[in-house]
N, C-alpha and C. Protein backbone atom coordinates (compact mmCIF):
# COMPACT_ATOMS: atom_id res chain seq x y z
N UNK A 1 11.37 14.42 -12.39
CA UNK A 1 10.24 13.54 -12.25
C UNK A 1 10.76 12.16 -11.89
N UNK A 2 10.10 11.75 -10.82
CA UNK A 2 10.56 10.14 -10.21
C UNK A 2 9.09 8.72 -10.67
N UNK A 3 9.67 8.20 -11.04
CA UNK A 3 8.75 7.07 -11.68
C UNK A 3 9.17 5.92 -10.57
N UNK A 4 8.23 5.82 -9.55
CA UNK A 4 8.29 4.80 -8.53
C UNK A 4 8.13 2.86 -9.19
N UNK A 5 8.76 1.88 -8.77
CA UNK A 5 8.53 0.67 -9.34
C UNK A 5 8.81 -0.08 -7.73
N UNK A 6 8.53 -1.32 -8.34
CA UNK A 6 8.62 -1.81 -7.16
C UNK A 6 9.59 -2.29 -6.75
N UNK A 7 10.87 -2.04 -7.40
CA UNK A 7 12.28 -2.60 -7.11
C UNK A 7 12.84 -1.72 -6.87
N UNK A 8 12.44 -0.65 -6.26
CA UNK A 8 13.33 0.90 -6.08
C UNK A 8 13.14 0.67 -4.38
N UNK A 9 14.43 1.31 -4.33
CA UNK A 9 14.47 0.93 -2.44
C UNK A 9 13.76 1.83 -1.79
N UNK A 10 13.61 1.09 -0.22
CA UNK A 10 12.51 1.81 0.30
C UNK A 10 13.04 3.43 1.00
N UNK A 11 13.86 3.49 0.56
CA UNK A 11 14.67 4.81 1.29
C UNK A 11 15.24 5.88 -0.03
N UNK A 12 14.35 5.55 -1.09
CA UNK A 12 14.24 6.41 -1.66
C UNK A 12 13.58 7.79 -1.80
N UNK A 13 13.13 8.82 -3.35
CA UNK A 13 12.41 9.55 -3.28
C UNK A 13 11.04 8.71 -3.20
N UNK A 14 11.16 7.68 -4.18
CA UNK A 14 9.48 7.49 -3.77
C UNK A 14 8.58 6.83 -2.77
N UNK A 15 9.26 6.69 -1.52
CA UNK A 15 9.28 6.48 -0.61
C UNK A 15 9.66 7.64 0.82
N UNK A 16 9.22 8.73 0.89
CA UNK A 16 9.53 9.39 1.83
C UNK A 16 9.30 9.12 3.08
N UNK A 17 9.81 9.53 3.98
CA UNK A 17 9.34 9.36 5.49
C UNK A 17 8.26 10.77 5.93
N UNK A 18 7.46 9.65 6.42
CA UNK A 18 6.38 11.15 6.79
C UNK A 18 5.98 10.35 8.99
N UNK A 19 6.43 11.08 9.73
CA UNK A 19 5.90 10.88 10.67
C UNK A 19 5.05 11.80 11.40
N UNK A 20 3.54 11.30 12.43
CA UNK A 20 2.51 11.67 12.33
C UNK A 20 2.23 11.54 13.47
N UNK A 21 1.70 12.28 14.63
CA UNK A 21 1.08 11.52 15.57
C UNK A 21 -0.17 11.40 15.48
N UNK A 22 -1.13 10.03 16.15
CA UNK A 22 -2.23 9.85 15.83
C UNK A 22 -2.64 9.18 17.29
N UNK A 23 -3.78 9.62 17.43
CA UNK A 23 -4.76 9.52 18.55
C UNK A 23 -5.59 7.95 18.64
N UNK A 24 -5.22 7.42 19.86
CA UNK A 24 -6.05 5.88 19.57
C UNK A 24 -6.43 5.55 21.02
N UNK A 25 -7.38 5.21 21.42
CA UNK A 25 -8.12 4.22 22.36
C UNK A 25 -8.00 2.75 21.89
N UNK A 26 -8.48 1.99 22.90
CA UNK A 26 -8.36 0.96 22.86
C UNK A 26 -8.78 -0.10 24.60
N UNK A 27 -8.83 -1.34 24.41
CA UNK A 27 -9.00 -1.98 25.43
C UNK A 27 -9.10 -3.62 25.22
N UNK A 28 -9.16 -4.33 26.01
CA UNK A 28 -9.01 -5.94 25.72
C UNK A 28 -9.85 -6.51 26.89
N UNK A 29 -10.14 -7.49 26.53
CA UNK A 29 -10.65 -8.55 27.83
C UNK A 29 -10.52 -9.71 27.38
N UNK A 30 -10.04 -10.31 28.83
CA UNK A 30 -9.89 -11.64 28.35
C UNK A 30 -9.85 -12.37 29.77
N UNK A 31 -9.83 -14.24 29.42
CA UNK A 31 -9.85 -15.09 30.62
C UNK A 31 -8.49 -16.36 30.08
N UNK A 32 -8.41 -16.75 31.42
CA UNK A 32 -7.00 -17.41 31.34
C UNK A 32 -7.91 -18.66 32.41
N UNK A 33 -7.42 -19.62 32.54
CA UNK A 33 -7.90 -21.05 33.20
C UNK A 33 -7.08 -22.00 33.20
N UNK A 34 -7.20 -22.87 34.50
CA UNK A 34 -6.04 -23.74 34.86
C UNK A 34 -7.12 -25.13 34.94
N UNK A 35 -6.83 -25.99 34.04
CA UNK A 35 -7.52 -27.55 34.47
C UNK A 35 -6.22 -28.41 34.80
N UNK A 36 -5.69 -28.91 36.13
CA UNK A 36 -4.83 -29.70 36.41
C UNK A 36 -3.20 -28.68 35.81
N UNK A 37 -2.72 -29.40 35.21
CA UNK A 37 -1.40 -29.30 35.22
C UNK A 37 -1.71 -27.87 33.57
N UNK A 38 -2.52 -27.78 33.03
CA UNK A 38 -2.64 -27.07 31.74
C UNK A 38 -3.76 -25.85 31.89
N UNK A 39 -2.83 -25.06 30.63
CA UNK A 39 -2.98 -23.37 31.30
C UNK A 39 -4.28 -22.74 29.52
N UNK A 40 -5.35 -22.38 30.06
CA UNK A 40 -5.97 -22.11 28.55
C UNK A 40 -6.00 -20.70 28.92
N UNK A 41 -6.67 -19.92 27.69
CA UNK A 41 -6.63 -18.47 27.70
C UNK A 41 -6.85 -18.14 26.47
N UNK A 42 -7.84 -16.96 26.18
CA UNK A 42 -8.74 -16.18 25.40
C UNK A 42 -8.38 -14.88 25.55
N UNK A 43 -8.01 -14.19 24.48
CA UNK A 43 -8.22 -12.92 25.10
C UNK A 43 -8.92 -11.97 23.80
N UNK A 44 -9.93 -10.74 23.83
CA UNK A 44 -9.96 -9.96 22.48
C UNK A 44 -9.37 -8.56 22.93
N UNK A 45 -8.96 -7.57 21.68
CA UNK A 45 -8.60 -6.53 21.64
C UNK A 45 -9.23 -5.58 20.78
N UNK A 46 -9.45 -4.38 21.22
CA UNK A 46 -9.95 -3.60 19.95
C UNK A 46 -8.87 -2.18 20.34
N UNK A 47 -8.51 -1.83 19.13
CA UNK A 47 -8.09 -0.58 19.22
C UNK A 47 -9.04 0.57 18.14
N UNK A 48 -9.01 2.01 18.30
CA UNK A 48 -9.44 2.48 17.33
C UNK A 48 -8.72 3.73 17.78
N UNK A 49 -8.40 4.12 15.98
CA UNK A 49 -7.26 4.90 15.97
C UNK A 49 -8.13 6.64 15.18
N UNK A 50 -7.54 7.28 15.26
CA UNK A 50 -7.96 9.07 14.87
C UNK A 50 -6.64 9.35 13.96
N UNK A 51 -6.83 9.40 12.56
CA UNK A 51 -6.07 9.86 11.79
C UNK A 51 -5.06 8.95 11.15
N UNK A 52 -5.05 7.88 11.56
CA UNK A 52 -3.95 6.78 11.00
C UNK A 52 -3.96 6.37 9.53
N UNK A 53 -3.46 7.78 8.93
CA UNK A 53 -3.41 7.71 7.42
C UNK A 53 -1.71 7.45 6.90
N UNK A 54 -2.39 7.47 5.21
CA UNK A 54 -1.15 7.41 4.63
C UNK A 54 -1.29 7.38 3.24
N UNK A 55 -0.69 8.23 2.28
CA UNK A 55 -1.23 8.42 1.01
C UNK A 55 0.65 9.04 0.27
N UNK A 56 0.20 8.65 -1.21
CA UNK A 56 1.34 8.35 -1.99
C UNK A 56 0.98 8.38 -3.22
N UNK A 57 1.82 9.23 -4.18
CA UNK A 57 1.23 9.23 -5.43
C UNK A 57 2.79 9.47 -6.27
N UNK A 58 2.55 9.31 -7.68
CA UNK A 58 3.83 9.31 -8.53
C UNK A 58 3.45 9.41 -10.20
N UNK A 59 4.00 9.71 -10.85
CA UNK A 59 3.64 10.38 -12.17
C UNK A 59 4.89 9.49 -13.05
N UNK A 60 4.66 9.25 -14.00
CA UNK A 60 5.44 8.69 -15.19
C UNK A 60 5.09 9.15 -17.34
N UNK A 61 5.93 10.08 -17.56
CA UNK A 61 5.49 10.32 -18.50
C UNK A 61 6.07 9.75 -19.85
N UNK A 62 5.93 9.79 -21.14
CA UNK A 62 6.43 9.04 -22.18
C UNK A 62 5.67 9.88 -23.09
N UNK A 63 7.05 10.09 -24.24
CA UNK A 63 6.71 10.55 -26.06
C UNK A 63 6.48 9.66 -26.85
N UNK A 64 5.74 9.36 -27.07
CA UNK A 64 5.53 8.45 -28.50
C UNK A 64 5.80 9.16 -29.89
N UNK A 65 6.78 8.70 -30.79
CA UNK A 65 6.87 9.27 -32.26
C UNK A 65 6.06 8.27 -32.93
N UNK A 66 4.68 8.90 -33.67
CA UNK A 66 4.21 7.38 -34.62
C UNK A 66 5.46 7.91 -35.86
N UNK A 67 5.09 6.69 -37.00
CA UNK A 67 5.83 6.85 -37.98
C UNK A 67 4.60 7.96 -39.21
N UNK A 68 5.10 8.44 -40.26
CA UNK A 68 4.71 9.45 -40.89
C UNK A 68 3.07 8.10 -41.55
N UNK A 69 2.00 8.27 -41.34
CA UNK A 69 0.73 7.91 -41.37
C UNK A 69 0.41 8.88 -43.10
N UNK A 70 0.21 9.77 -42.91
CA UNK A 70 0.81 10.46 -44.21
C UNK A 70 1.48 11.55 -44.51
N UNK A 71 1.95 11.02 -45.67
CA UNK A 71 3.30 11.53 -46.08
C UNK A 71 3.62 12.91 -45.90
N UNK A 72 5.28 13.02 -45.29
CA UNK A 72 5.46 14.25 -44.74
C UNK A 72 5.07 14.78 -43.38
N UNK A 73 4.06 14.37 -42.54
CA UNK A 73 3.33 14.16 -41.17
C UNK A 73 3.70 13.49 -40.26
N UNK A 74 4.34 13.66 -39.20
CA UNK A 74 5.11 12.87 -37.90
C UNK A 74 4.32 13.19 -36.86
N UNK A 75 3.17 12.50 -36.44
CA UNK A 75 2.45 12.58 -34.51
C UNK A 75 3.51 12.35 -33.98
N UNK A 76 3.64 13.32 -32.71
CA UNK A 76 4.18 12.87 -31.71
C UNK A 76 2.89 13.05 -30.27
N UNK A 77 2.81 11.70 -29.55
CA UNK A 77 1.76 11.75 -28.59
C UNK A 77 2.62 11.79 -27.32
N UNK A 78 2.49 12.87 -26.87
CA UNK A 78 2.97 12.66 -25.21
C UNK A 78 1.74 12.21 -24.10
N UNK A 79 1.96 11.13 -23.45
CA UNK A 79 1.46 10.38 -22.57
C UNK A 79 1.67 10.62 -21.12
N UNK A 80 1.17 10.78 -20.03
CA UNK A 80 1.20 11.09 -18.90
C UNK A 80 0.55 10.42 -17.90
N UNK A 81 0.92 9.53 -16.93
CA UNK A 81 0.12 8.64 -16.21
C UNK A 81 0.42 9.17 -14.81
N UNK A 82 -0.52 9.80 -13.84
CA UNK A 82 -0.29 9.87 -12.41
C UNK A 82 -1.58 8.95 -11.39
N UNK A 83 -0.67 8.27 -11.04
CA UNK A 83 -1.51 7.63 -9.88
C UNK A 83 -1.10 7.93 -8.49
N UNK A 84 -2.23 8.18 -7.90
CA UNK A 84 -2.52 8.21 -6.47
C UNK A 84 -2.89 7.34 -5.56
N UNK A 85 -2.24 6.94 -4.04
CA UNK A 85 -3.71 5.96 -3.42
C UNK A 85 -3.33 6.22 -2.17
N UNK A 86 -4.82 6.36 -1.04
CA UNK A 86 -4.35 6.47 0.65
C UNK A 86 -5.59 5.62 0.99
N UNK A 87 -5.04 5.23 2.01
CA UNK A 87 -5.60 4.51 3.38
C UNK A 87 -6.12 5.22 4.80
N UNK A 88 -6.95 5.05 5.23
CA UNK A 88 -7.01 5.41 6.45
C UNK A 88 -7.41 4.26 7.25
N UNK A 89 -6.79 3.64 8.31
CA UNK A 89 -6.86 2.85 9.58
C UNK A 89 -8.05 3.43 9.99
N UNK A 90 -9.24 2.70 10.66
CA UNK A 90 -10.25 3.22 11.38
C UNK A 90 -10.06 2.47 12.50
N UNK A 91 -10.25 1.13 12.77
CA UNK A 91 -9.72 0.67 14.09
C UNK A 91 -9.73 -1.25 13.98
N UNK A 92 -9.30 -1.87 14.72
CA UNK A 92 -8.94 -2.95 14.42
C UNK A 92 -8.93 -3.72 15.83
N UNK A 93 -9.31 -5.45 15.59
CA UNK A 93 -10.19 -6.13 16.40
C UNK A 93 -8.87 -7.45 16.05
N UNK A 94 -8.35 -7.79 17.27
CA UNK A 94 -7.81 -8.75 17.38
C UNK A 94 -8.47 -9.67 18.40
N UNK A 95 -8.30 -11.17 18.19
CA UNK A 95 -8.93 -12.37 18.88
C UNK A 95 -7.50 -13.43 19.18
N UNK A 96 -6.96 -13.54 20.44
CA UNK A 96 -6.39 -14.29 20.53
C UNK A 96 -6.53 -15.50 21.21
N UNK A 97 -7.25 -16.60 20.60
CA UNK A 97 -8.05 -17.79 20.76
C UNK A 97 -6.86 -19.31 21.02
N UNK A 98 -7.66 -20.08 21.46
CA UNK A 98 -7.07 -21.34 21.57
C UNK A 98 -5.60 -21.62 22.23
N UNK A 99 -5.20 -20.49 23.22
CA UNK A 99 -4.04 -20.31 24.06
C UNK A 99 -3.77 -21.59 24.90
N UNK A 100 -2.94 -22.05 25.04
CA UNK A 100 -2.29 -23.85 25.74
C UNK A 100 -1.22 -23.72 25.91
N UNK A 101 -1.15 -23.94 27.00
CA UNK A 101 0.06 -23.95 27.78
C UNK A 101 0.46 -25.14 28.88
N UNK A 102 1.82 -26.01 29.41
CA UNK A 102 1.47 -26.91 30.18
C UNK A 102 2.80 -26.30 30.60
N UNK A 103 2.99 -25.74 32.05
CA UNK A 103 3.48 -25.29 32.84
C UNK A 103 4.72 -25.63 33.30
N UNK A 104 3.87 -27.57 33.84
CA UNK A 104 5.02 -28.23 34.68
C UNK A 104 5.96 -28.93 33.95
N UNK A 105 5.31 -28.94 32.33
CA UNK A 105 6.38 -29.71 31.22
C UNK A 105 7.15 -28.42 31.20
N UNK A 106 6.73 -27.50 30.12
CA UNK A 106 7.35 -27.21 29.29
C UNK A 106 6.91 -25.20 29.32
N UNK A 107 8.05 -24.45 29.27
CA UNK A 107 7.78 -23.15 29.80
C UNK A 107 7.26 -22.40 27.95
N UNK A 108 6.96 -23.30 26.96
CA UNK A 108 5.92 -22.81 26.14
C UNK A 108 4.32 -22.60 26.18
N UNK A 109 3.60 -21.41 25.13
CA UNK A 109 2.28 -21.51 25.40
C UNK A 109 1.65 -21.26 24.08
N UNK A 110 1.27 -21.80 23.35
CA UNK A 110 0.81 -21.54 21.87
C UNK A 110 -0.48 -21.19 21.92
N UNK A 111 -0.69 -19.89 20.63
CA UNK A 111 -2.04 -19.03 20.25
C UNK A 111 -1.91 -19.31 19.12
N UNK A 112 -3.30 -18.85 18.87
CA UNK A 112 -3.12 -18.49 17.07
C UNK A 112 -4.56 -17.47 17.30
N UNK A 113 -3.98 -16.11 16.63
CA UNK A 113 -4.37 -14.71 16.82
C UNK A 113 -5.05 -14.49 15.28
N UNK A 114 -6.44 -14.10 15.58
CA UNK A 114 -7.00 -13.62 14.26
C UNK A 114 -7.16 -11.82 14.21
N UNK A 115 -6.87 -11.16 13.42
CA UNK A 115 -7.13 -10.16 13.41
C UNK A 115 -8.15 -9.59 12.29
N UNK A 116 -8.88 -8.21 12.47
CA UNK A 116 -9.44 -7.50 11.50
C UNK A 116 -9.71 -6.76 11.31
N UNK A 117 -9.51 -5.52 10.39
CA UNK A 117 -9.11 -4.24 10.63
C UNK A 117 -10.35 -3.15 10.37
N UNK A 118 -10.90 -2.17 10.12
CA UNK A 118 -11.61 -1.53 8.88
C UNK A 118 -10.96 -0.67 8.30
N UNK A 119 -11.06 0.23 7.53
CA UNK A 119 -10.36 1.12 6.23
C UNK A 119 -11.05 1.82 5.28
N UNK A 120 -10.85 2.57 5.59
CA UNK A 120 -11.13 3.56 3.96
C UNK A 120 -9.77 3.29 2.71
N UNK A 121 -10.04 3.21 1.76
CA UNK A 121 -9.19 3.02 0.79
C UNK A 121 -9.68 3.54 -0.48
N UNK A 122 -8.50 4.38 -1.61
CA UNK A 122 -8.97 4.81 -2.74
C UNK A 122 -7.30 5.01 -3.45
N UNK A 123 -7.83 4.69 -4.51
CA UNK A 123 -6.71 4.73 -5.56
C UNK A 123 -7.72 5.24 -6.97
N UNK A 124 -6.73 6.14 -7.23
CA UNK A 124 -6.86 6.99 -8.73
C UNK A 124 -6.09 6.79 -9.83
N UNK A 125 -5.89 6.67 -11.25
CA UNK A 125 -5.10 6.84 -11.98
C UNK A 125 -5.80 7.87 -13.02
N UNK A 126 -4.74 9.06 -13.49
CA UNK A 126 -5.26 10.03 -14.59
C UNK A 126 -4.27 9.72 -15.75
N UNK A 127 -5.01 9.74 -16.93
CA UNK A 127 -4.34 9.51 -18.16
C UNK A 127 -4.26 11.18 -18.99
N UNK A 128 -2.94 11.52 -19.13
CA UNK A 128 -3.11 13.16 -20.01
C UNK A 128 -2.49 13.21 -21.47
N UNK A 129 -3.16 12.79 -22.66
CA UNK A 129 -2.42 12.59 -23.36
C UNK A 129 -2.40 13.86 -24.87
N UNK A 130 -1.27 13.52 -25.25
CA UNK A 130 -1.85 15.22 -25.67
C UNK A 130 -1.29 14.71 -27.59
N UNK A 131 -1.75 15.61 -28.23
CA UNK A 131 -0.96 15.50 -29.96
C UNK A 131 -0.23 16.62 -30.57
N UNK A 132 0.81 16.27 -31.30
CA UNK A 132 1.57 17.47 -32.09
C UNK A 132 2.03 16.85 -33.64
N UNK A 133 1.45 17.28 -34.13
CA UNK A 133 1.96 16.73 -35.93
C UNK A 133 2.83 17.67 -36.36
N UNK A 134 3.82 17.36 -36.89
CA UNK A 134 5.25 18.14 -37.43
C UNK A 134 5.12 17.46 -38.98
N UNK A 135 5.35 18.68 -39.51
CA UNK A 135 5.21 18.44 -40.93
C UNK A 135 6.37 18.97 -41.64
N UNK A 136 6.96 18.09 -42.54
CA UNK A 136 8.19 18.16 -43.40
C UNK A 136 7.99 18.65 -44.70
N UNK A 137 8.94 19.24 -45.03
CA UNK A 137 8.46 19.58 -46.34
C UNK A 137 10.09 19.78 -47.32
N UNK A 138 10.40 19.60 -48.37
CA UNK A 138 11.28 19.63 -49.13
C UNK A 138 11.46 20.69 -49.95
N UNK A 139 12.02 22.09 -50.04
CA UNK A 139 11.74 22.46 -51.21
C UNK A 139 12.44 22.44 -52.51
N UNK A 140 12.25 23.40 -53.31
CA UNK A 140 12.96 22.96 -55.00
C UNK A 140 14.36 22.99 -54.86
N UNK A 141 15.22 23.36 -53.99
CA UNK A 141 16.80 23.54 -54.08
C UNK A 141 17.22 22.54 -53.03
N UNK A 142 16.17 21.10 -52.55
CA UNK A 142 16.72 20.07 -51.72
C UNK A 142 16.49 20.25 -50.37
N UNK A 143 16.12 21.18 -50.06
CA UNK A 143 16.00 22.03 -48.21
C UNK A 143 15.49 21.31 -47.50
N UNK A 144 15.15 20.45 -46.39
CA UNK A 144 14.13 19.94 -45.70
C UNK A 144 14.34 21.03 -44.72
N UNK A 145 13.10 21.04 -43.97
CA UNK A 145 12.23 21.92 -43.16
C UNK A 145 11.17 21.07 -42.75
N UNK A 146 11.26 20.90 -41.08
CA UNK A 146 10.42 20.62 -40.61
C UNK A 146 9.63 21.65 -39.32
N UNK A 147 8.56 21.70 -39.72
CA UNK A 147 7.71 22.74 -38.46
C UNK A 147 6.95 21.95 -37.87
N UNK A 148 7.15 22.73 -36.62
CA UNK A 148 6.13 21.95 -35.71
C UNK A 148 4.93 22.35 -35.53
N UNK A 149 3.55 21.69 -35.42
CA UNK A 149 2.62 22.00 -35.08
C UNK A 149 2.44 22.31 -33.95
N UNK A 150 1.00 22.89 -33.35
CA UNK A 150 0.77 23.17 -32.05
C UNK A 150 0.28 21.47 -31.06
N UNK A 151 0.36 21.46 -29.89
CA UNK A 151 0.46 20.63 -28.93
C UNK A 151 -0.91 20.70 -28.56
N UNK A 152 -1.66 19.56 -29.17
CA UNK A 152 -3.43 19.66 -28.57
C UNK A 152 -3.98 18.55 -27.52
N UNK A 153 -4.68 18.89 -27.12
CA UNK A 153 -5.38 17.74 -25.91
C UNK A 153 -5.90 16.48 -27.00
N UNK A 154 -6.15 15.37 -26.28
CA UNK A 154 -6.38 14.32 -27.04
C UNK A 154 -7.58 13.70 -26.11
N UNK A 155 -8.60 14.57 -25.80
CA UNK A 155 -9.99 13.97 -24.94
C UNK A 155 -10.04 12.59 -24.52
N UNK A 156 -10.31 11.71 -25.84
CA UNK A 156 -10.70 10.90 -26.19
C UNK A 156 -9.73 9.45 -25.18
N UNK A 157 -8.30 9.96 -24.93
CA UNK A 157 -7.75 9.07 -24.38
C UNK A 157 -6.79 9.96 -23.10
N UNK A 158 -8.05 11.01 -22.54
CA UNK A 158 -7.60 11.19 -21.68
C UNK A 158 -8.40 11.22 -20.23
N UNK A 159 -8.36 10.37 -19.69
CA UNK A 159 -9.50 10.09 -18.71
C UNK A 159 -8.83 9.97 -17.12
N UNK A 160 -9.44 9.82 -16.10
CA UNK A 160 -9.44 9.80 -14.76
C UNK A 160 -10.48 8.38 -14.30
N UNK A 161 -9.82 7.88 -13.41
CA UNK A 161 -10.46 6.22 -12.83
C UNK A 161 -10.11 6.63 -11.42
N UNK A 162 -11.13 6.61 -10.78
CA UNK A 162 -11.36 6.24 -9.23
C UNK A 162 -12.05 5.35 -8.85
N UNK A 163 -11.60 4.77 -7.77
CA UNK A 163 -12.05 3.53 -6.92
C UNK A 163 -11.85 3.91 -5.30
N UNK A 164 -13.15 3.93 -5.01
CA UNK A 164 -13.08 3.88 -3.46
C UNK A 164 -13.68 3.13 -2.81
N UNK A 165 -13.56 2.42 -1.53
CA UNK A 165 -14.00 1.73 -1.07
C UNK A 165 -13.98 2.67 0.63
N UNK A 166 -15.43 2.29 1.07
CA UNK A 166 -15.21 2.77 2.64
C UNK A 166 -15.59 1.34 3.77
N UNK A 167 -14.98 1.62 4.70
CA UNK A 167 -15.29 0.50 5.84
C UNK A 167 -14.73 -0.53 5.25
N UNK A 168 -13.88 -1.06 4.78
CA UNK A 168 -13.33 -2.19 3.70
C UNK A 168 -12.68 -2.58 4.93
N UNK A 169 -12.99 -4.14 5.04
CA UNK A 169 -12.43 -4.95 6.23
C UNK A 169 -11.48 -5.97 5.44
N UNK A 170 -10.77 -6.40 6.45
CA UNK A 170 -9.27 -6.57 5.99
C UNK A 170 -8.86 -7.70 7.08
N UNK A 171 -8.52 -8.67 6.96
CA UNK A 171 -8.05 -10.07 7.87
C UNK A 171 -6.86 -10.43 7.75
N UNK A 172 -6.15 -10.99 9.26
CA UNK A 172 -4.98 -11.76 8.85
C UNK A 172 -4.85 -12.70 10.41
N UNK A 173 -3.99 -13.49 10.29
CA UNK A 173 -4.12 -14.59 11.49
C UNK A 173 -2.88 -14.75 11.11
N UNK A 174 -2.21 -15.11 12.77
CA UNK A 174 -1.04 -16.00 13.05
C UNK A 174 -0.81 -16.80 13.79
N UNK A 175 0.10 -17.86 13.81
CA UNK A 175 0.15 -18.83 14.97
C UNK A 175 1.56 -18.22 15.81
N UNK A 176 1.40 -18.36 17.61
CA UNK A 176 2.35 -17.81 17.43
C UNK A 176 3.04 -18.99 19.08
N UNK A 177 4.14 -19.10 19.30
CA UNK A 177 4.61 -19.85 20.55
C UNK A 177 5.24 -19.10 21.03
N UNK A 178 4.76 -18.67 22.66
CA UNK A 178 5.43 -17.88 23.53
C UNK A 178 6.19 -18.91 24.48
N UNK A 179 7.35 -18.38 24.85
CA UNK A 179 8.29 -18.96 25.76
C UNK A 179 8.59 -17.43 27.17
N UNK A 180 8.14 -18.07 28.39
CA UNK A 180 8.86 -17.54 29.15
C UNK A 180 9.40 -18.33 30.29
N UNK A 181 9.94 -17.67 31.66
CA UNK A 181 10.95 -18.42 32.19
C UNK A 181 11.13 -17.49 33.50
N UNK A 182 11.04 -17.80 34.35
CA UNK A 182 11.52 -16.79 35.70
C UNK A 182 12.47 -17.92 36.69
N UNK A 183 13.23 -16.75 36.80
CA UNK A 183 14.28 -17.17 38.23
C UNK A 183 14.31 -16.12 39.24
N UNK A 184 13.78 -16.51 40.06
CA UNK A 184 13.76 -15.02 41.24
C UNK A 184 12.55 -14.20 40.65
N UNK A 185 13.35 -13.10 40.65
CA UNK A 185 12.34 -11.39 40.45
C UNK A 185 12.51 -11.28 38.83
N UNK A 186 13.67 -11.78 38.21
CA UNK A 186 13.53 -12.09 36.75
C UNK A 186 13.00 -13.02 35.79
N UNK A 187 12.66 -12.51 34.87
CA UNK A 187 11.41 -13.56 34.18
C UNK A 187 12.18 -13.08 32.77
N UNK A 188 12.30 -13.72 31.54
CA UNK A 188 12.26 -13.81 30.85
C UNK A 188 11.00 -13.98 29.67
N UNK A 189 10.89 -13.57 28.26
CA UNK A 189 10.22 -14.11 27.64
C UNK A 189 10.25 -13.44 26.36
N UNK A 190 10.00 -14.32 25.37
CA UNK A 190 10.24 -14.05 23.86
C UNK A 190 9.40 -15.05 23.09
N UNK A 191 9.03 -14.54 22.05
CA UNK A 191 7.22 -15.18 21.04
C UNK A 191 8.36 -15.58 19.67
N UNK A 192 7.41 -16.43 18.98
CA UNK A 192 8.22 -16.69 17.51
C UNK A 192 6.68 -16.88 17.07
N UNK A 193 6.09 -16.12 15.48
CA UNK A 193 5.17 -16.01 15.19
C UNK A 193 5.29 -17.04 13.62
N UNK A 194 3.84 -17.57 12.68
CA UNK A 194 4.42 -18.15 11.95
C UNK A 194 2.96 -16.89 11.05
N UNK A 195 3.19 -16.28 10.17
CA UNK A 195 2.31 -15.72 9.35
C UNK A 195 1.02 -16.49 8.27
């Protein structure tokens, strides 16, 4: 049994590689404009994707010994926590607004790109907790003897939590400065983004 945390590397077990192919359309439009020496430009994007999932789950269990409650009587509670959670990508809308560029200075052109996604999302956690009382006993010539009881469900603190959310929209924006550069038939160009 692997108990995932968040300091466990990503090339672990609880981290597997799962690759998938997934089906997506998509398309953009946009306008670009020259006033004098300076370059503007708009553009939007939408993609929408078929199947762009991803789901992950992991289990962590634990014995609890209480101390003897009464005398001669030892609970032991075994505890069991598995959580689950997946995503599905439905499709996603980028805006790349406020594009400037000045040509004859300088071979930079700065955006700042809003994006936004939709999603299905759900995460579960199940609690399984169970009881066993072991009872001691001494007899007249000094003997201890301990037996174990049977291993019972514990209802009361054993429950299931789901949360789902559908169409759950999701935002992020960046600023970003593109640099390119041509000599001849070669052109260069490379972006630096700021999150």
């Amino acid at each position: 049994m692997t108990a995932c945390f968040s300091n466990r590397p990503r090339n672990s077990d609880c981290w597997p590689k799962r690759r998938r192919r997934v089906r997506g359309l998509g398309g953009f439009v946009g306008r670009n404009w020259q006033l004098d020496d300076l370059v503007f430009g708009v553009e939007a994007n939408y993609n929408y994707f078929d199947r762009l999932t991803t789901s992950t789950s992991a289990s962590n269990a634990l014995e609890i010994v209480s101390p003897a409650g009464t005398p001669g009587v030892t609970s032991t509670y075994g505890v069991t926590l598995t959580g689950r959670a997946a995503a599905q990508v439905k499709d996603a809308i980028t805006f790349r607004g406020a594009r400037v560029g000045q040509p004859a200075i300088s071979c930079l052109m700065y955006s700042a790109v809003v994006a936004v996604g939709r999603m299905d999302v759900s995460r579960s956690v199940t609690s399984n907790v169970t009881r066993r009382d072991d009872t001691t006993t001494t007899d007249i010539f000094g003997n201890t003897v301990t037996t174990q009881g049977p291993t019972l469900p514990v209802p009361a603190q054993s429950q299931t939590l789901i949360e789902q959310r559908t169409n759950a929209f999701v935002a992020g924006w960046t600023a970003v400065s593109v640099w390119n550069t041509c000599c001849g038939a070669i052109c260069l160009c490379g972006a630096n983004g700021n999150t």
